[in-house]
Protein backbone atom coordinates (compact mmCIF):
# COMPACT_ATOMS: atom_id res chain seq x y z
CA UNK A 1 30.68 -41.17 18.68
CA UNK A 2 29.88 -37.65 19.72
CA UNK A 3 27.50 -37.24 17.02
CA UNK A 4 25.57 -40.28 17.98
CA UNK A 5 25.38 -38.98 21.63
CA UNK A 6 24.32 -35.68 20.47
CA UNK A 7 21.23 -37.30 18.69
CA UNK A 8 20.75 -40.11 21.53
CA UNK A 9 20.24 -36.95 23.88
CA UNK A 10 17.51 -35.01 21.18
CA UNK A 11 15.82 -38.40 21.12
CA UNK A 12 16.07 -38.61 24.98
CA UNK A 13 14.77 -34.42 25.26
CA UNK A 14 12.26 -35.21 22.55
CA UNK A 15 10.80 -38.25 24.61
CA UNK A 16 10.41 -36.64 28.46
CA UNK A 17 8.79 -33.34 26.84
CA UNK A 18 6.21 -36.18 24.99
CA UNK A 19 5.55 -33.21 22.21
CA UNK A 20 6.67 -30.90 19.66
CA UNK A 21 6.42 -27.46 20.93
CA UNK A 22 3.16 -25.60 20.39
CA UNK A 23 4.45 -22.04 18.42
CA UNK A 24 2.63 -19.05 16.88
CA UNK A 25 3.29 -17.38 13.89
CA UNK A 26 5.07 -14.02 14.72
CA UNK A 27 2.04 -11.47 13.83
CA UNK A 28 0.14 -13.50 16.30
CA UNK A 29 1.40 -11.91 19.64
CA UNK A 30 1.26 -9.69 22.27
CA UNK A 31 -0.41 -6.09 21.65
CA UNK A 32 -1.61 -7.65 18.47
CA UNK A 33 -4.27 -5.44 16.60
CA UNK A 34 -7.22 -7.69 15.41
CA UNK A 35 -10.11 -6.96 12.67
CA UNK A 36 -13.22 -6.23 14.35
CA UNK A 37 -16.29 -7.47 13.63
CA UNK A 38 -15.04 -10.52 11.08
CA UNK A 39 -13.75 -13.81 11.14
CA UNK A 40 -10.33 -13.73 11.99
CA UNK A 41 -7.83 -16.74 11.11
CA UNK A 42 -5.76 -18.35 14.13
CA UNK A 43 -2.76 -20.74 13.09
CA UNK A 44 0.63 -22.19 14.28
CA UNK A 45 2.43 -25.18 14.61
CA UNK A 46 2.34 -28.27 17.05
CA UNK A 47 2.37 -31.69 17.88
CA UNK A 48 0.88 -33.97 15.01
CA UNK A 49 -2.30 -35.92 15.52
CA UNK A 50 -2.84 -33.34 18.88
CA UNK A 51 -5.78 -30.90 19.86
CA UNK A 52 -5.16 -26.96 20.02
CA UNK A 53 -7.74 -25.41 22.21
CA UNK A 54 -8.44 -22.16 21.72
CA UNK A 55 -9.83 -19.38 24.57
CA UNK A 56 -10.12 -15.73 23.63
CA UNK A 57 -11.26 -13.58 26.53
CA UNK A 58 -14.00 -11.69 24.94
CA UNK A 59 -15.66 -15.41 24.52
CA UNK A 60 -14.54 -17.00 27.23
CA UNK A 61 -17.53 -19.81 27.44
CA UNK A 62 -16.61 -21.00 24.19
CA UNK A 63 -13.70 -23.06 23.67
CA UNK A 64 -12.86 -23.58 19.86
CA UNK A 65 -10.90 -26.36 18.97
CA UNK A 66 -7.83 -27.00 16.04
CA UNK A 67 -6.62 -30.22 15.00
CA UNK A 68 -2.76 -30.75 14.17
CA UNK A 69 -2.16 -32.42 11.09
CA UNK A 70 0.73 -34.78 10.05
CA UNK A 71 2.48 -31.59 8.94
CA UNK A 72 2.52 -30.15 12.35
CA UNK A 73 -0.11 -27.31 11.00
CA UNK A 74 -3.30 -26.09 12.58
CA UNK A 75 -5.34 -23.39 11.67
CA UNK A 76 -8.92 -22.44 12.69
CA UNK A 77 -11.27 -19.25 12.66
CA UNK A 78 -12.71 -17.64 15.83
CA UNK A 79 -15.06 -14.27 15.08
CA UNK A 80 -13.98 -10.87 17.06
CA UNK A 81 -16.76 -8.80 18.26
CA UNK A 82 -16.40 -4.85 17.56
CA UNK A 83 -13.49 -2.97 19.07
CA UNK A 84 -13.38 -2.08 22.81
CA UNK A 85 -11.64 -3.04 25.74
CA UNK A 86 -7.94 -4.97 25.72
CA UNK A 87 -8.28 -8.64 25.30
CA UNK A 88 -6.22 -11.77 25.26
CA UNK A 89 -6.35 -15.28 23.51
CA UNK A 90 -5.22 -18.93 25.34
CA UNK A 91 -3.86 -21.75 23.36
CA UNK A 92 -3.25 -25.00 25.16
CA UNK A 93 -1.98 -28.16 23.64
CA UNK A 94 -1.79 -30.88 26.47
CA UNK A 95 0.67 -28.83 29.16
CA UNK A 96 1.76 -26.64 26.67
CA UNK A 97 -0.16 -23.39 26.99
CA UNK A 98 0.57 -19.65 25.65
CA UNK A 99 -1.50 -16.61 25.87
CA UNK A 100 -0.89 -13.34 24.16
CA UNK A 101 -1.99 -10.20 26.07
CA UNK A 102 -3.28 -6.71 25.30
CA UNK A 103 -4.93 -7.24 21.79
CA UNK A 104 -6.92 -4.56 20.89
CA UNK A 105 -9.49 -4.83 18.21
CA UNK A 106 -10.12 -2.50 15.03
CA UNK A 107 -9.14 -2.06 11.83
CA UNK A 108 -6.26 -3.14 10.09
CA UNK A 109 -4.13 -1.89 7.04
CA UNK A 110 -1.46 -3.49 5.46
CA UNK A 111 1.23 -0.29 4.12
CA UNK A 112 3.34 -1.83 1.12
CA UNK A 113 5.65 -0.81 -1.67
CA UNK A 114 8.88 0.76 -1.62
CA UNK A 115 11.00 3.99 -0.09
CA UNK A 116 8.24 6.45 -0.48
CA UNK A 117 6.23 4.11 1.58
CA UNK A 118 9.66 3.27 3.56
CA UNK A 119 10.32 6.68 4.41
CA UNK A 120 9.94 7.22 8.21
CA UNK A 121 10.14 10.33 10.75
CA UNK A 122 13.69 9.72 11.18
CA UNK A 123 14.11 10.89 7.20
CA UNK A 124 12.68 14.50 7.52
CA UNK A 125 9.30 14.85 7.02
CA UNK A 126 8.77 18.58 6.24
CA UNK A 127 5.03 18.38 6.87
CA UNK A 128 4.91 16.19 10.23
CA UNK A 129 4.53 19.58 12.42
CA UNK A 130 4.89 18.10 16.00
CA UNK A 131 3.12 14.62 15.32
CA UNK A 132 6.72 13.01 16.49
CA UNK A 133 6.39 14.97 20.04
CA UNK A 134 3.20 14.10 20.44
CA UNK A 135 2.23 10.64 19.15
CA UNK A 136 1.98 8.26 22.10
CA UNK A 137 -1.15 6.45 21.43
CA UNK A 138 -2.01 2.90 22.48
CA UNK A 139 -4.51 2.70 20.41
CA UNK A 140 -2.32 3.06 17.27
CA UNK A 141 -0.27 0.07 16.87
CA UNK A 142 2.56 -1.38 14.15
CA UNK A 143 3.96 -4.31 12.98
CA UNK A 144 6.80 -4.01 11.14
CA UNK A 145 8.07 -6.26 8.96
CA UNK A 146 11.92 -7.62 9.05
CA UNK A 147 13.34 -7.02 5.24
CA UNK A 148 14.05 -10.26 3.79
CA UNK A 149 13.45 -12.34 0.25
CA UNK A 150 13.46 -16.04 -0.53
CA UNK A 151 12.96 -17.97 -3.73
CA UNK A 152 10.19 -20.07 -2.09
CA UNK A 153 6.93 -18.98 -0.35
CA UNK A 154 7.53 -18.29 3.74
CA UNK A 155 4.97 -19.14 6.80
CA UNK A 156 6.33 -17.09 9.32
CA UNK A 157 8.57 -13.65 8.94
CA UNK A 158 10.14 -11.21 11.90
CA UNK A 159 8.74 -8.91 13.28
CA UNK A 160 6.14 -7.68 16.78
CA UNK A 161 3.82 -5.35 17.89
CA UNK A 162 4.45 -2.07 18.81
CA UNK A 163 2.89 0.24 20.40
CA UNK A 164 3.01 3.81 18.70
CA UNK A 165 5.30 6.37 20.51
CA UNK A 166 8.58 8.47 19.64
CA UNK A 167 10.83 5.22 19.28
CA UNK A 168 8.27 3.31 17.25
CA UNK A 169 7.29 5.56 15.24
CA UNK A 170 10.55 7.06 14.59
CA UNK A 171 11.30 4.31 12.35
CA UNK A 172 7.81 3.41 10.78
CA UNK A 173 6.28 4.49 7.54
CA UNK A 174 5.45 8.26 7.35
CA UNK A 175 2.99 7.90 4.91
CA UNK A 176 1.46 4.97 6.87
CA UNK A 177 1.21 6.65 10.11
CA UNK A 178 -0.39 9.75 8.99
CA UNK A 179 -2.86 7.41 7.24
CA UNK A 180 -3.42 5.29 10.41
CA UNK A 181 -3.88 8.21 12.71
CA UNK A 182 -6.61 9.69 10.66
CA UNK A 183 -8.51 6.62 10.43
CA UNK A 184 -8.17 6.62 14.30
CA UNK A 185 -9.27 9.89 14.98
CA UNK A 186 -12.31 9.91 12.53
CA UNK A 187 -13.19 6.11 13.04
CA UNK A 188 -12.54 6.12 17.33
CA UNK A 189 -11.47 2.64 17.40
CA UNK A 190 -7.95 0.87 17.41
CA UNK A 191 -5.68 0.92 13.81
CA UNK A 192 -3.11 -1.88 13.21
CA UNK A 193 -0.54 -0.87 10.45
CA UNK A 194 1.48 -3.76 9.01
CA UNK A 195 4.41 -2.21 7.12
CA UNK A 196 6.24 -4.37 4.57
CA UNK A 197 8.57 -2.35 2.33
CA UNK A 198 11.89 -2.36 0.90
CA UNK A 199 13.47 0.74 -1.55
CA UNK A 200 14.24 0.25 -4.36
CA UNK A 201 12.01 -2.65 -5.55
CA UNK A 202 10.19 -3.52 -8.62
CA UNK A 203 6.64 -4.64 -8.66
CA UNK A 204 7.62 -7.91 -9.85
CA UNK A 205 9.45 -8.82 -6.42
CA UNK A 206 6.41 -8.61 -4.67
CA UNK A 207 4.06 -10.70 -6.83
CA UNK A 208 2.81 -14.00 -6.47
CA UNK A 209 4.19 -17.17 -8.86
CA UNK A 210 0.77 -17.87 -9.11
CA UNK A 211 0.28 -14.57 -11.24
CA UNK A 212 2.81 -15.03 -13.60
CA UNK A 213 1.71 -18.84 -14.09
CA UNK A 214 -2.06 -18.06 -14.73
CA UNK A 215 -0.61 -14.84 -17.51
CA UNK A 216 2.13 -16.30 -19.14
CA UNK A 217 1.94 -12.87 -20.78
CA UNK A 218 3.68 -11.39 -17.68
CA UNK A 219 6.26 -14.02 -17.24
CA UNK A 220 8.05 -11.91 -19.70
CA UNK A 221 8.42 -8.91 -17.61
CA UNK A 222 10.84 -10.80 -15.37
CA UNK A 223 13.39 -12.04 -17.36
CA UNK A 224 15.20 -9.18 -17.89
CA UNK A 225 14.70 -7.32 -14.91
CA UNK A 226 18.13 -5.78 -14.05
CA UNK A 227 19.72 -6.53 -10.65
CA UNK A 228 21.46 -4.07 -8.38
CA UNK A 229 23.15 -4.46 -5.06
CA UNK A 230 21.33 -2.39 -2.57
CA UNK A 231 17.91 -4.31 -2.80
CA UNK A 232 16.34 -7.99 -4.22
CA UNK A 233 14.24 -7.46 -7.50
CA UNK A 234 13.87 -10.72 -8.48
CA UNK A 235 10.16 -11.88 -9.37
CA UNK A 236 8.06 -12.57 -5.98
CA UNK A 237 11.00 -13.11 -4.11
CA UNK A 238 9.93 -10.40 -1.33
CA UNK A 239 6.20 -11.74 -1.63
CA UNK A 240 7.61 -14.83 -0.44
CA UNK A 241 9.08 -13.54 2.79
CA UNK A 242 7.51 -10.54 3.58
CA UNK A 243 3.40 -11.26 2.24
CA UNK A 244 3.00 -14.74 1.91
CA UNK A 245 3.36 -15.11 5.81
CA UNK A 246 0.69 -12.74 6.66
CA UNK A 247 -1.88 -14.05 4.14
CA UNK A 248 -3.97 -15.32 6.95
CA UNK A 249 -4.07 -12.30 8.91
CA UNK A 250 -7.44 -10.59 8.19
CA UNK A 251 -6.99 -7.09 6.80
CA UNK A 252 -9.19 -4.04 6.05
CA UNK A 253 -7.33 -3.07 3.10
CA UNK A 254 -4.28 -2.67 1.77
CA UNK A 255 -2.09 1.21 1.07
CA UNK A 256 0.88 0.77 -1.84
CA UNK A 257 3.09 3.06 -2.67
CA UNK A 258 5.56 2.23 -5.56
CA UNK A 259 6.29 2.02 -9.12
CA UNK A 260 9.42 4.09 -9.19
CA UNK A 261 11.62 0.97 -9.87
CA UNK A 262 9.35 0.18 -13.29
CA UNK A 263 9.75 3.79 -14.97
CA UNK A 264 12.87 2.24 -16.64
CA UNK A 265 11.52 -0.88 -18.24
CA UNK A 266 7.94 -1.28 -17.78
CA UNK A 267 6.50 2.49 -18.06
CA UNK A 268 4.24 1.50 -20.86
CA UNK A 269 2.96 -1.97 -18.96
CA UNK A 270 2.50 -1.45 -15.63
CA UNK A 271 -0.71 -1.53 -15.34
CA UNK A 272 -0.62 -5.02 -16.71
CA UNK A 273 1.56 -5.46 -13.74
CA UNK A 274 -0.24 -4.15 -11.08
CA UNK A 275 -3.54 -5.73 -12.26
CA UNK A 276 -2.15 -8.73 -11.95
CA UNK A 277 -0.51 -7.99 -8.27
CA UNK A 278 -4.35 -6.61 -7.21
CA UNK A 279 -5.15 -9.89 -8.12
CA UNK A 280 -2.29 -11.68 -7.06
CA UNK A 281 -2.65 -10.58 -3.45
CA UNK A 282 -6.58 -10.43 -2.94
CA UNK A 283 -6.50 -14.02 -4.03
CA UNK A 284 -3.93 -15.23 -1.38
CA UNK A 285 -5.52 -13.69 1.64
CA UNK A 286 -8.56 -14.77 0.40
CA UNK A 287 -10.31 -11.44 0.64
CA UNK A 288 -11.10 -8.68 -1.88
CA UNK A 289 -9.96 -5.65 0.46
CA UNK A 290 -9.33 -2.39 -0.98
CA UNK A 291 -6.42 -1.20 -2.26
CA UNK A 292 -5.67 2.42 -2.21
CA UNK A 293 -2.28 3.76 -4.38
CA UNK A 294 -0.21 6.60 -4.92
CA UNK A 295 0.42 7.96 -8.25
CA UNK A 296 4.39 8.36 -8.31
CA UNK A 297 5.46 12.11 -7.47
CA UNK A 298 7.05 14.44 -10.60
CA UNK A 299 10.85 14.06 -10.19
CA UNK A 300 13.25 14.82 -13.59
CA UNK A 301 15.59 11.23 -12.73
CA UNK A 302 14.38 9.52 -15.13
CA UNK A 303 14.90 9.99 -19.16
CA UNK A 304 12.09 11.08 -22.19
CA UNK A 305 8.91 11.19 -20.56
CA UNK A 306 8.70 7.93 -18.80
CA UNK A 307 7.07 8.74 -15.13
CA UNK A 308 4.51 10.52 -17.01
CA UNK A 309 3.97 7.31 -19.07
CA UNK A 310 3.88 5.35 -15.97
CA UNK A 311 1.40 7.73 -13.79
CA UNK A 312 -0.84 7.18 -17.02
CA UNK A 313 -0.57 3.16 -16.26
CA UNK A 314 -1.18 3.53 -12.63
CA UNK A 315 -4.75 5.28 -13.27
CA UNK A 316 -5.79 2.49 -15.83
CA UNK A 317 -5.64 0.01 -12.67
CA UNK A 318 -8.60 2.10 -11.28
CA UNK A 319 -10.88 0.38 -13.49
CA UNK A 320 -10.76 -2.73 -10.66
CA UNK A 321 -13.18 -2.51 -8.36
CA UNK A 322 -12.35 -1.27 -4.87
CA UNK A 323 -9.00 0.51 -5.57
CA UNK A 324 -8.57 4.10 -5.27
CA UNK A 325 -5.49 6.94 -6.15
CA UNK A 326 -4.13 9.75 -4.99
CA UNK A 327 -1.82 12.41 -7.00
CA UNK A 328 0.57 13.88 -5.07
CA UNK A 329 1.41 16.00 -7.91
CA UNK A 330 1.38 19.45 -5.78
CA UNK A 331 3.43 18.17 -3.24
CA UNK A 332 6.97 17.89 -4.42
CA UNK A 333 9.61 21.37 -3.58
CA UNK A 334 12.45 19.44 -5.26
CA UNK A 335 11.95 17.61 -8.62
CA UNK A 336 15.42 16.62 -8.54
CA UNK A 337 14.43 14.35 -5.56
CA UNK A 338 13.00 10.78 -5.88
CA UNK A 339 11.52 11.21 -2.18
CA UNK A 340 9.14 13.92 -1.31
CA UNK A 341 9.71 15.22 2.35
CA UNK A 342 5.64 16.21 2.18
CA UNK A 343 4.43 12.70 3.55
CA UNK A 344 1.66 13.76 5.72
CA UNK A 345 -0.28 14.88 3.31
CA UNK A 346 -0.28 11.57 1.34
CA UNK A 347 -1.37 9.57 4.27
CA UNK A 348 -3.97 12.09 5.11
CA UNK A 349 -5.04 11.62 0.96
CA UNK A 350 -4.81 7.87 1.00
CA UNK A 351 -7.45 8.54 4.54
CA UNK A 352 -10.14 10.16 2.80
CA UNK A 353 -10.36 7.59 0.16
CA UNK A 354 -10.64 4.90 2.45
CA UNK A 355 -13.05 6.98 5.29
CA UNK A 356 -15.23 7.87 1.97
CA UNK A 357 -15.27 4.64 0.04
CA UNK A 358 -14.96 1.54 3.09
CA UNK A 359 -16.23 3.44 6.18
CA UNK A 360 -19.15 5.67 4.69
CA UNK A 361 -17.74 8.78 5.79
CA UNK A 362 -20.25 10.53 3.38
CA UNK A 363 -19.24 14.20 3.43
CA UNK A 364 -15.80 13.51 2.63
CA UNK A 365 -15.22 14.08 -1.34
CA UNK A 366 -11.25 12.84 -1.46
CA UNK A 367 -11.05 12.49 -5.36
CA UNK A 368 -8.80 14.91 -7.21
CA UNK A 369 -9.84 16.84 -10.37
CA UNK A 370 -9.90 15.03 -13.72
CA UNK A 371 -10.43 15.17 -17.44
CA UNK A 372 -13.36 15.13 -19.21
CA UNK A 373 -13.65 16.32 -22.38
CA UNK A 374 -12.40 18.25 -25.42
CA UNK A 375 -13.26 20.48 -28.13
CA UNK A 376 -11.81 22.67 -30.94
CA UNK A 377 -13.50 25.84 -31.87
CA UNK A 378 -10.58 27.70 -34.37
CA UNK A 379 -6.98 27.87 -32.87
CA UNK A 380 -8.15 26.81 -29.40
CA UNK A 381 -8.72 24.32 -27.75
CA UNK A 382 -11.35 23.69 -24.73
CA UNK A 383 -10.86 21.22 -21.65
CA UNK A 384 -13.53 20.67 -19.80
CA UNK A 385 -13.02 18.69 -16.37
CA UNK A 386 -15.24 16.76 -13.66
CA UNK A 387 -14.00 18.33 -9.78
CA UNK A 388 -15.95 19.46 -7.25
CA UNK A 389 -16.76 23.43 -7.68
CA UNK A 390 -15.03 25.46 -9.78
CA UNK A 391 -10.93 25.01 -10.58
CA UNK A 392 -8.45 27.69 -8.80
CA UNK A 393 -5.13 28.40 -10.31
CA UNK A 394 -2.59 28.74 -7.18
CA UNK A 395 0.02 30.76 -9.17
CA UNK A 396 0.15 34.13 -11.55
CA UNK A 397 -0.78 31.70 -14.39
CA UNK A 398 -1.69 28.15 -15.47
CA UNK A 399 1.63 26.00 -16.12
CA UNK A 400 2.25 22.62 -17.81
CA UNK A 401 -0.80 22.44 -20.55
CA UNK A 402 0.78 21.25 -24.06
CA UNK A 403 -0.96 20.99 -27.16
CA UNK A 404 0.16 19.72 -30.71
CA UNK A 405 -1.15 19.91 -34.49
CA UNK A 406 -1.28 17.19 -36.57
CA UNK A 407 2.93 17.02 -37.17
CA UNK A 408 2.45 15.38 -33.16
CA UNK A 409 4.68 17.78 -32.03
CA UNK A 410 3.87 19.74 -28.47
CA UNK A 411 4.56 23.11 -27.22
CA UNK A 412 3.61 24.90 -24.15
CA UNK A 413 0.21 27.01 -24.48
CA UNK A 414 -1.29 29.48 -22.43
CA UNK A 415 -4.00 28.82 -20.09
CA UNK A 416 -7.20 30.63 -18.98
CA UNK A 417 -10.03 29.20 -17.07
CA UNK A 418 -13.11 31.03 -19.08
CA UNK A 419 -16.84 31.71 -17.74
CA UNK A 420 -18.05 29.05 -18.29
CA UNK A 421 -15.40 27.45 -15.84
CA UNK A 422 -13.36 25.03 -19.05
CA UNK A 423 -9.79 26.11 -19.63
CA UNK A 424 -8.98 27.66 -22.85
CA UNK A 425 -5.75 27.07 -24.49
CA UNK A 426 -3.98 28.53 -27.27
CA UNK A 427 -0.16 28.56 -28.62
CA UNK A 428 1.05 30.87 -31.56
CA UNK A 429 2.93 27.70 -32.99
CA UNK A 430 -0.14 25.37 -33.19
CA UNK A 431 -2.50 26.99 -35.16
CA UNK A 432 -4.73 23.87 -35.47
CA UNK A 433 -4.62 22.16 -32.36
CA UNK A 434 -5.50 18.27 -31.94
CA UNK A 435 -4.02 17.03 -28.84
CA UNK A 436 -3.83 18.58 -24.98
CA UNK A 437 -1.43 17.38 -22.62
CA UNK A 438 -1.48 18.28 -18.93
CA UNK A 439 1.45 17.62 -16.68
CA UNK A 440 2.51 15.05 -19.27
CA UNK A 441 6.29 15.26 -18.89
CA UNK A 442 8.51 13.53 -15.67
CA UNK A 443 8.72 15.86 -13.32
CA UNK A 444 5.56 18.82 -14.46
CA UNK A 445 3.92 19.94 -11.00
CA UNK A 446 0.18 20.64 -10.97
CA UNK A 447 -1.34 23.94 -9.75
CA UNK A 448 -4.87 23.62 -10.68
CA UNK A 449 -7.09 22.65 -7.63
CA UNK A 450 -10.53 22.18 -6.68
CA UNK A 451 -12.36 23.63 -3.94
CA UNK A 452 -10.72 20.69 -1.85
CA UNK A 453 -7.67 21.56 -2.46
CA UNK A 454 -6.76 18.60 -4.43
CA UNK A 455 -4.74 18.89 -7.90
CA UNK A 456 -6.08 18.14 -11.30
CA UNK A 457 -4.98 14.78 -12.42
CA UNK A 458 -2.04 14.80 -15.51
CA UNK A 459 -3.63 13.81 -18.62
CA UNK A 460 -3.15 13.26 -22.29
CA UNK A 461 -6.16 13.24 -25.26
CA UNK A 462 -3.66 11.52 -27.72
CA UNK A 463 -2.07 7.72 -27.50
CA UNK A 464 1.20 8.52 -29.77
């Protein structure tokens, strides 16, 4: 009896309102960053068979319109003119009516991956100077992402706008901040940073079905991924609650920051991996925004030479177009630690790529050192590099360069950089050289640089 008086009273509730209630997805709200100059997605949830109308204040003379469907859904597009000015944005649904207040338009970045991307102010950051002190900044804005993971694709996840300041930021990515606020200072407009992260996660967990369905080849890689009790690994279960329900929220591009969790099993085929994630994710917000990565940091957890395997696979994903990498490879003090405290510097990295490559900023030149060729003349052998002016050693002498004979087995050779500007190496137990390695083991630290300061990239000429 109670029961049925409980439901005669929803039924009553349901009739005097006359409609379902009119909602927004959570990324849709107040101090809401929006992408400039594009066409931006609006959606929610409503009445069936019922009108949205839609007024944002920067258009106010033109009213666009969404229609509910039978599933209570309603999207529509509305195009944002370039950034200036606060704005806000009326829907109305018969008497229903909500506006969100103080959107700012400019860019927007989505920061992903796990706790190097994770890891906030509140951690340490030995390179932040004062930038905790002195961050207030309305025009720097986050949206942080509530940790969660579900076996089924999400449309909505927790989470609200922030505006940047000591508690905010406190508790935001480092890496993503230090990224943002370059882009704000160089570019002068507004910069929305989505963080979605978790520590601890495999590349797998943030992956679309839909990748592993179109490359069977892949479906492989999660059956035997190992579970552990401090964070979800299974395959796109985190894509499901913390991506999928931002998928219509236009970005710029996208920052990542992971691959830690893969050293132990999939060090020799990530990059099949992350090709397929690239893919994964351009494909579901419909948009082929760059992604710019960080090549995981030296650190001696892990066993054999793994990392250095796995650094190797993150640089074969820059054959994609419009993705980018940074080494961090000269930051780390501690190789016994799995998180660098240096985490300005990465953002302020991952800024140049993106102020160079998206925004045109033309006299940046953010891309590190690498190799280029190789020759043997006797009982050396001669590297030969592309960077931009000639390489500086930052210490008494060149460390980390291998090379190996035809037995395949390495030993540490001394290092010159020659007249001619190649570096010239040469061991007393390799008399016949036929392989280099540079920085090839898990936790070797560059200290080569060019004239930007930026590290030569670890390499190997062999593929044992």
């Amino acid at each position: 009896m109670r029961t049925l008086i409980v439901s005669m009273l929803l039924l009553v509730a349901v009739s005097v309102s006359g409609q379902l209630p009119l909602r927004l997805p959570s990324v849709l709200s107040d101090h809401a960053v929006l992408q400039q100059n594009a066409k931006v997605k609006l959606w929610g949830w409503g009445p069936g068979s019922m009108k949205v109308s839609i007024i944002c204040s920067w258009n106010q003379q033109d009213t666009v319109y969404a229609e509910i469907g039978p599933d209570c859904i309603w999207e529509t597009t509305v195009n944002t003119p370039a950034a200036g000015g606060t704005h806000s944005i009326q829907f109305i649904c018969k008497k229903q009516k909500i506006t969100i207040e103080d959107i700012v338009l400019g860019e927007v970045w989505l920061c992903s991956g796990q706790s190097n991307m994770e890891y906030s102010m509140k951690s340490g950051v030995a390179d932040a100077g004062d930038a905790l002190t002195n961050c207030r900044n309305n025009e720097i804005r986050f949206f942080k992402v509530a940790q969660s993971y579900d076996k089924y694709p999400q449309t909505n996840c927790s989470g609200k706008w922030e505006i940047c300041d000591e508690n905010t930021l406190s508790t935001f990515s480092a890496v993503g901040y230090f990224f943002g606020r370059c882009l704000n200072g160089q570019l002068k407009v507004p910069v929305g940073l989505i963080g979605s992260y978790w520590g601890g996660t495999c590349i797998q967990a943030w992956m679309p079905s839909e990748v592993f369905v179109k490359k069977p080849e892949l479906q492989k890689m999660t059956e035997n991924i190992e579970p552990y009790g401090w964070a979800p690994k299974g395959a796109t279960i985190l894509y499901n609650a913390m991506i999928h329900p931002l998928a219509n929220y236009r970005i710029a591009g996208t920052i990542w920051y992971q691959g830690e969790a893969n050293v132990a099993s999939e060090s020799d085929r990530y990059s099949e991996l992350f090709s397929g994630f690239i893919e994964g994710w351009r494909n579901a917000f419909q948009n082929d925004f760059p992604i710019y990565f960080v090549q995981i940091a030296p650190c001696n957890y892990y066993e054999g030479i793994k990392s250095a395997y796995l650094r190797e696979q993150q640089e074969l994903a820059l054959k994609l177009p419009r993705t980018g990498m940074v080494s961090v490879s000269d930051l780390v003090n501690d190789v016994a630690n799995l998180h660098p405290v240096k985490k300005r510097a990465v953002g302020e990295r991952l800024s140049d790529l993106a102020l160079k490559e998206l925004y045109g900023k033309s006299s940046l030149q953010p891309y590190s050192p690498h190799f280029d060729k190789l020759m043997f003349k006797g009982d050396k052998a001669f590297i030969s590099v592309v960077s931009i002016g000639k390489l500086r050693c930052s210490g008494k002498e060149i460390t980390n360069f291998q090379v190996a004979g035809t037995d395949k087995q390495f030993f540490q050779a001394s290092a010159v950089i020659n007249s001619e500007g190649k570096i010239e190496l040469s061991s007393a137990k390799v008399k016949n050289p036929v392989a280099v390695r540079y920085c090839f083991t898990n936790d070797a630290t560059s200290n080569l640089f060019d004239q930007n300061n930026l590290p030569l990239l670890p390499f190997r000429t062999d593929n044992w």
